[in-house]
Protein backbone atom coordinates (compact mmCIF):
# COMPACT_ATOMS: atom_id res chain seq x y z
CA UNK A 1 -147.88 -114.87 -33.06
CA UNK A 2 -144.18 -113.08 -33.63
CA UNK A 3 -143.82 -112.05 -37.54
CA UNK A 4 -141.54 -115.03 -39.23
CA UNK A 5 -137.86 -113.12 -40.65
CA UNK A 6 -137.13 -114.90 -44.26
CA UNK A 7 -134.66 -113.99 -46.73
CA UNK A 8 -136.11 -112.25 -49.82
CA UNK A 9 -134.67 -114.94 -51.73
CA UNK A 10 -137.33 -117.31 -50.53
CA UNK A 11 -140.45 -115.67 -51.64
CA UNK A 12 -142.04 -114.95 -55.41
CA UNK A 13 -142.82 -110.84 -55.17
CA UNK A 14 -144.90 -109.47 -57.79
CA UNK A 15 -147.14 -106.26 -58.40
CA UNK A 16 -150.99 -105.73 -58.29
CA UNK A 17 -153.33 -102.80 -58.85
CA UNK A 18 -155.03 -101.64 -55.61
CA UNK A 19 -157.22 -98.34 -55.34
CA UNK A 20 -155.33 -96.57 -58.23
CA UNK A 21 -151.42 -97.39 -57.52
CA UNK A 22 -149.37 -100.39 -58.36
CA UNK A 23 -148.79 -102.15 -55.12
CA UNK A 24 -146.34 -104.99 -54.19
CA UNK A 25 -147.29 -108.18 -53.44
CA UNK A 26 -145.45 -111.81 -52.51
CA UNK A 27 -146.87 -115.36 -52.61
CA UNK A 28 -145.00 -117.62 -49.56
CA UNK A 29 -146.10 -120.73 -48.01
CA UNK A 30 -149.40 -120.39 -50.54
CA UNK A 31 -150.09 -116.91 -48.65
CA UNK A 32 -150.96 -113.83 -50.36
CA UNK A 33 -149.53 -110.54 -48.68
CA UNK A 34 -149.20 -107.07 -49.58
CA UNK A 35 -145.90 -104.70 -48.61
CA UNK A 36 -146.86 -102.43 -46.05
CA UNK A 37 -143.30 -100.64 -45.17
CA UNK A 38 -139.91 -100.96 -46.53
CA UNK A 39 -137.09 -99.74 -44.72
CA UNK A 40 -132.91 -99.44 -44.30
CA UNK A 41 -131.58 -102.65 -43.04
CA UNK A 42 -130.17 -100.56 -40.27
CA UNK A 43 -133.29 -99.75 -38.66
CA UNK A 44 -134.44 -103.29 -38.82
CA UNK A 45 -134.41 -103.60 -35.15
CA UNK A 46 -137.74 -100.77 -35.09
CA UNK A 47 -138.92 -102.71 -38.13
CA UNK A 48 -139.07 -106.24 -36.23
CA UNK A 49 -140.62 -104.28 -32.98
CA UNK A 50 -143.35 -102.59 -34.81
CA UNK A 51 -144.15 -105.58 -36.97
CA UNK A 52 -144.32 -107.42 -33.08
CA UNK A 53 -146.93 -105.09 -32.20
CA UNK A 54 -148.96 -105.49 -35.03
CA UNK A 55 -148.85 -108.87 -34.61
CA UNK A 56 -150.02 -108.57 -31.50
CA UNK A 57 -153.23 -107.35 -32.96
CA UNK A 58 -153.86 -110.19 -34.49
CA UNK A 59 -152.07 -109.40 -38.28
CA UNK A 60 -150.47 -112.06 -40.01
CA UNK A 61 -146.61 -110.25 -40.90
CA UNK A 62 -143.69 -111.63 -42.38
CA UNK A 63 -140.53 -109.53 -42.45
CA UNK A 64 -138.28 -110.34 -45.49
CA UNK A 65 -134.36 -109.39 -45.67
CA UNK A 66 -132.29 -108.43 -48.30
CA UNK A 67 -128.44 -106.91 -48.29
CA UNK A 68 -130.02 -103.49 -47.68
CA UNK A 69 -133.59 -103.34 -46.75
CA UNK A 70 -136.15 -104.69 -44.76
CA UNK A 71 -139.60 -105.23 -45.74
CA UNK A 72 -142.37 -105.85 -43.25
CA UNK A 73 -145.63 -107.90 -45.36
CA UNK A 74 -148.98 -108.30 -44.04
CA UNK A 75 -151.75 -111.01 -45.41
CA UNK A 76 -153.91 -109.66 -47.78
CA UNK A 77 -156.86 -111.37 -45.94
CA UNK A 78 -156.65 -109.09 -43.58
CA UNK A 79 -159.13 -106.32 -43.58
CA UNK A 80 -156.73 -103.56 -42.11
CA UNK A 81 -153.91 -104.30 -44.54
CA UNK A 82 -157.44 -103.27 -47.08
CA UNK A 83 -157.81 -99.88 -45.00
CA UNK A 84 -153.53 -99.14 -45.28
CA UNK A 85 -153.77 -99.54 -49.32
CA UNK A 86 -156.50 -97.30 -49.14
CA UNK A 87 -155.66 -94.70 -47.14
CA UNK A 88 -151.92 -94.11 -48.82
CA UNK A 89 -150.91 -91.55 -46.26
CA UNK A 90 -150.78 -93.76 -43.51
CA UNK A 91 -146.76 -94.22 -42.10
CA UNK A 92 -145.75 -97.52 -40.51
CA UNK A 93 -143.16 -95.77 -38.38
């Protein structure tokens, strides 16, 4: 399944504590997820082809757009978007 593109505008964001840090969250189509990279709008081409290959892997990803930046969510049901919060020094690109 490809990641759905939104407009930020169209989702509730908020912020939860996750394995000491203050994480960001959003709530769309009664779907938790959890930010999991955040990058220029310019390199929003690499953002939509590494989202694809997560997908690919079975994660549920959304990819929200704003005037500047791209941010690439995954469901918090997922177990590896658990092992990402955890382990802060993982990079998305």
């Amino acid at each position: 399944m490809l990641p759905l593109v939104i407009d930020q505008q169209q989702v509730f964001t908020f912020k939860f504590w996750f394995n000491d840090q203050i994480q960001t969250g959003m709530q769309f189509q009664n779907e938790l997820f959890c930010q999991i990279a955040s990058v220029d709008l310019t390199l929003r081409s690499q953002a939509y082809q590494r989202a694809c290959k997560l997908a690919q892997q079975g994660l549920h990803l959304v990819i929200t757009c704003t005037s500047n930046e791209c941010c690439i969510w995954a469901s918090l049901r997922e177990e590896l978007v658990k092992e990402l919060l955890a382990n802060p020094s993982y990079s998305f690109f």
